[in-house]
C-alpha atoms as a PDB file:
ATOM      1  CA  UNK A   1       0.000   0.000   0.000  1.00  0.00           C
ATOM      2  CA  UNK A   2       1.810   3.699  -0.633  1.00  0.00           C
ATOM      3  CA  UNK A   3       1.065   6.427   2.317  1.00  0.00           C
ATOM      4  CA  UNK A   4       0.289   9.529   2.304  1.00  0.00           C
ATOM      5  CA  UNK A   5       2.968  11.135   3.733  1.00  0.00           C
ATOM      6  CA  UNK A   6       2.905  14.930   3.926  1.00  0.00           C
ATOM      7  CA  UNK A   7       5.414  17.342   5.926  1.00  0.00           C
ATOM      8  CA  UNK A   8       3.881  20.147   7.131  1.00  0.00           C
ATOM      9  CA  UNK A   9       6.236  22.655   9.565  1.00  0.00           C
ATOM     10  CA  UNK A  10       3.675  25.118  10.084  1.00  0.00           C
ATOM     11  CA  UNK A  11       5.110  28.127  12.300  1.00  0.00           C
ATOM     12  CA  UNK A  12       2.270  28.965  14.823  1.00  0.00           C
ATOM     13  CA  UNK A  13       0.923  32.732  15.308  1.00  0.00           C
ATOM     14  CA  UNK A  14       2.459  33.808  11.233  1.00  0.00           C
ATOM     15  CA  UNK A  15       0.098  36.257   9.857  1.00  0.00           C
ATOM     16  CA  UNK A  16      -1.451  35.111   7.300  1.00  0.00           C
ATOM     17  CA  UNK A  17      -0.509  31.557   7.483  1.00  0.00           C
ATOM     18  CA  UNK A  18      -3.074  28.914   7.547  1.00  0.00           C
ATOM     19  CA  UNK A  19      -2.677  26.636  10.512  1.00  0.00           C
ATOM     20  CA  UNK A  20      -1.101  23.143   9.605  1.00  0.00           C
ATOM     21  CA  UNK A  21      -4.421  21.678  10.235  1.00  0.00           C
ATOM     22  CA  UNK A  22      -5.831  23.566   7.371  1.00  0.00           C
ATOM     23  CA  UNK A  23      -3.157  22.784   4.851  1.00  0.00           C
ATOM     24  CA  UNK A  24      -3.628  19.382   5.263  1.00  0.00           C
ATOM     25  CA  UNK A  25      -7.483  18.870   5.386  1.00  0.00           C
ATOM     26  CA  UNK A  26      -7.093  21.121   2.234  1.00  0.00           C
ATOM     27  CA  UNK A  27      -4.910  18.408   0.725  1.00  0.00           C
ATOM     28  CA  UNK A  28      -6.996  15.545   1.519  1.00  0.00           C
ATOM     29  CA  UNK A  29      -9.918  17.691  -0.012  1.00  0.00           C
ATOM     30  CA  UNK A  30      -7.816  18.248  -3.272  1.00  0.00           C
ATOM     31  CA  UNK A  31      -7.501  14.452  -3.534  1.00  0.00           C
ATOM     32  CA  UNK A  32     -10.799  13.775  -3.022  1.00  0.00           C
ATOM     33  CA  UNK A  33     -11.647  16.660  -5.590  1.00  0.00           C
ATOM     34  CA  UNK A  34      -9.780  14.737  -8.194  1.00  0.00           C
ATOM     35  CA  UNK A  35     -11.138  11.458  -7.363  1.00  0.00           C
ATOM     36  CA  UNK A  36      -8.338   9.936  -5.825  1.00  0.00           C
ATOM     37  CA  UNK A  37      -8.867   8.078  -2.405  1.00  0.00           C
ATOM     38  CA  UNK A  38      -6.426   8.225   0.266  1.00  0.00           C
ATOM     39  CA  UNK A  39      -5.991   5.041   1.764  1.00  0.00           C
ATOM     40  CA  UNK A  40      -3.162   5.483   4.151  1.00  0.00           C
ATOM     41  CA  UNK A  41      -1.641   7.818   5.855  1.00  0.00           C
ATOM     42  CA  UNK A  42       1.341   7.799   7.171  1.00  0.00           C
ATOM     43  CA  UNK A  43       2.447   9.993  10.420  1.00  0.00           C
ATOM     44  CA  UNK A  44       6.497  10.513  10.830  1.00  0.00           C
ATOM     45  CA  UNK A  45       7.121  12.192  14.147  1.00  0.00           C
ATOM     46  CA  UNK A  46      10.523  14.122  15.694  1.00  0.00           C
ATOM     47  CA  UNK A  47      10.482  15.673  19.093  1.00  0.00           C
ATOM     48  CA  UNK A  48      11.072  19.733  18.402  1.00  0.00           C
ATOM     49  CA  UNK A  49       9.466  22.916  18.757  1.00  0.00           C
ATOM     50  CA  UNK A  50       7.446  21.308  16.002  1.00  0.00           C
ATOM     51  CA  UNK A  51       6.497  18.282  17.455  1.00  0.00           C
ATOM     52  CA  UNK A  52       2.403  18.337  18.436  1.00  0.00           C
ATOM     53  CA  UNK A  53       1.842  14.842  17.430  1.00  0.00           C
ATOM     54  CA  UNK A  54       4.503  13.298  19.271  1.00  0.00           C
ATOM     55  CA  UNK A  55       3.944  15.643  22.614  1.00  0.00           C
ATOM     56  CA  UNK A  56       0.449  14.306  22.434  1.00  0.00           C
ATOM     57  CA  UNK A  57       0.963  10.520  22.141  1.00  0.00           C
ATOM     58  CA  UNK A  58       3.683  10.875  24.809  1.00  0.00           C
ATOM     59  CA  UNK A  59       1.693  12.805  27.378  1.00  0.00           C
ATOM     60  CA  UNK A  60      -0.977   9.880  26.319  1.00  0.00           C
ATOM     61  CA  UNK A  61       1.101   6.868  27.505  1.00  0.00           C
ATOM     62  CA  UNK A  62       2.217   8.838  30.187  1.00  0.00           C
ATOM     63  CA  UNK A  63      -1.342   8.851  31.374  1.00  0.00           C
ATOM     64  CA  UNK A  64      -2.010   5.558  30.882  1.00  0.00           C
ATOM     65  CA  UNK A  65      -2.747   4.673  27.393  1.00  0.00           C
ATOM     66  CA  UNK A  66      -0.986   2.054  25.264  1.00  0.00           C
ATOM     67  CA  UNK A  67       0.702   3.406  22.486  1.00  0.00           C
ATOM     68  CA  UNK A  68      -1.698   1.701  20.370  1.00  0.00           C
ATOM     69  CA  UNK A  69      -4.517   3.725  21.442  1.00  0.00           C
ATOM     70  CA  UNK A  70      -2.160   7.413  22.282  1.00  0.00           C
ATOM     71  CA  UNK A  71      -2.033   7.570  18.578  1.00  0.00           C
ATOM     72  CA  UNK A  72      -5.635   8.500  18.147  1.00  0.00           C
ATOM     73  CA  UNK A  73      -5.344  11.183  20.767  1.00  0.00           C
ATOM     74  CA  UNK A  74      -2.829  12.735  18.530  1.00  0.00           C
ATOM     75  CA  UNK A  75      -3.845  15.788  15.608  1.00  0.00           C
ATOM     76  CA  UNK A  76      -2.867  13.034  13.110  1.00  0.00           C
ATOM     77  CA  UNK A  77      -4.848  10.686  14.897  1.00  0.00           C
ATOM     78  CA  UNK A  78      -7.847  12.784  15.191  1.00  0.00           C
ATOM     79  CA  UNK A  79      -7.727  14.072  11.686  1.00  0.00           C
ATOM     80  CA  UNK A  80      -7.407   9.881  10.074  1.00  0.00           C
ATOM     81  CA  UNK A  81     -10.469   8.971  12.498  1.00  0.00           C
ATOM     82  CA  UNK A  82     -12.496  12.225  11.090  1.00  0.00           C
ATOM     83  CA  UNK A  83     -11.704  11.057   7.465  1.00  0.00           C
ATOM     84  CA  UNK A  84     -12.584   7.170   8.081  1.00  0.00           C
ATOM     85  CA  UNK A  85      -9.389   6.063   8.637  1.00  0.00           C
ATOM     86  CA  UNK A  86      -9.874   3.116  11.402  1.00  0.00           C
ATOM     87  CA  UNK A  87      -6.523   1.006  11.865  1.00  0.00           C
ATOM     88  CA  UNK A  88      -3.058   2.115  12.444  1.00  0.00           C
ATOM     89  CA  UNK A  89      -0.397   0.393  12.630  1.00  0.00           C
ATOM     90  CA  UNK A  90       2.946   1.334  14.511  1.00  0.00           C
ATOM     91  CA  UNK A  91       6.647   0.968  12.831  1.00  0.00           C
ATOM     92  CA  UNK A  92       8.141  -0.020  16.035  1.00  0.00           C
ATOM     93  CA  UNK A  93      11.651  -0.588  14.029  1.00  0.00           C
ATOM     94  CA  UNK A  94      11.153   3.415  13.529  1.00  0.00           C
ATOM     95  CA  UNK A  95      10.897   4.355  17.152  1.00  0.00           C
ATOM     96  CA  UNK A  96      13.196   5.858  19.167  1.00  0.00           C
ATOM     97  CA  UNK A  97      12.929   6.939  22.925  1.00  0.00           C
ATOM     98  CA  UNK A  98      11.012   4.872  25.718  1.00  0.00           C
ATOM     99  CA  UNK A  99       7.373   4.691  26.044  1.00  0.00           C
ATOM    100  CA  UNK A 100       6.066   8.255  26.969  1.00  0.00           C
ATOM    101  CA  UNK A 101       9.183   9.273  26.114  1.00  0.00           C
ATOM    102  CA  UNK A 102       9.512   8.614  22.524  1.00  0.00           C
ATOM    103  CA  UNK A 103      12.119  11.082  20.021  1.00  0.00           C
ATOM    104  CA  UNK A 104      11.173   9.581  17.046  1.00  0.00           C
ATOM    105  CA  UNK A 105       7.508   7.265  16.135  1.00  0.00           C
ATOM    106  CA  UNK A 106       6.399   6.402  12.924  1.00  0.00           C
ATOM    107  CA  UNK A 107       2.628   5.127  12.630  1.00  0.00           C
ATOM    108  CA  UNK A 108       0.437   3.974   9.270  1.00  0.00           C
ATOM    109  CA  UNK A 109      -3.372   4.856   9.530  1.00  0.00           C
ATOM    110  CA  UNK A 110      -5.233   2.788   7.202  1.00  0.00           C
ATOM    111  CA  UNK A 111      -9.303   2.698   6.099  1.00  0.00           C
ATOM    112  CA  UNK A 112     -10.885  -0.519   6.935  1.00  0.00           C
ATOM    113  CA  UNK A 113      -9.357  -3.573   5.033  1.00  0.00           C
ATOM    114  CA  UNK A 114      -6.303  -1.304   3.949  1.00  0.00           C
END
């Protein structure tokens, strides 16, 4: 299956800069515009003073959750589950860092039967 794998570094509080949230439901709308279903997506995180996804899915297994579940608490996570995206699956070969204290994750979110 090929991923959609899209980098977005979106500076908060830049005048006139949509938020990275917008760029990317934006994307998946062009896709959809053009008929083309995304059927994966795939979510590379770094620790930085851009990392929001993996801040969330540590803080997530620091409360508690597996790692399997942290992912959907994540914006990645959140944004595959909006757009019927229902399995992910972790690249644990990726990872880097201890549990709730991960540096480096790599997780596929796939539609059903993807």
């Amino acid at each position: 299956m090929a991923y959609w794998e899209m980098v977005v570094r979106a500076p908060k509080g830049v005048s006139g800069l949509p938020r990275g949230s917008a760029m990317v439901t934006d994307a998946m709308n062009a896709f959809q515009g053009i008929g083309r279903q995304v059927n994966g997506i795939r979510g590379v995180w770094n620790a930085g003073p851009l990392g929001d996804n993996l801040n969330s899915l540590n803080a997530a297994v620091r409360g508690g959750m597996s790692a399997e579940d942290a992912v959907w608490e994540t914006f990645t996570g959140k944004f595959a589950r909006r757009n019927g995206f229902t399995e992910a699956s972790i690249d644990w070969e990726s990872a880097a860092g201890g549990l709730g204290g991960h540096t480096e994750f790599v997780v596929n979110f796939m539609r059903p039967g993807g």
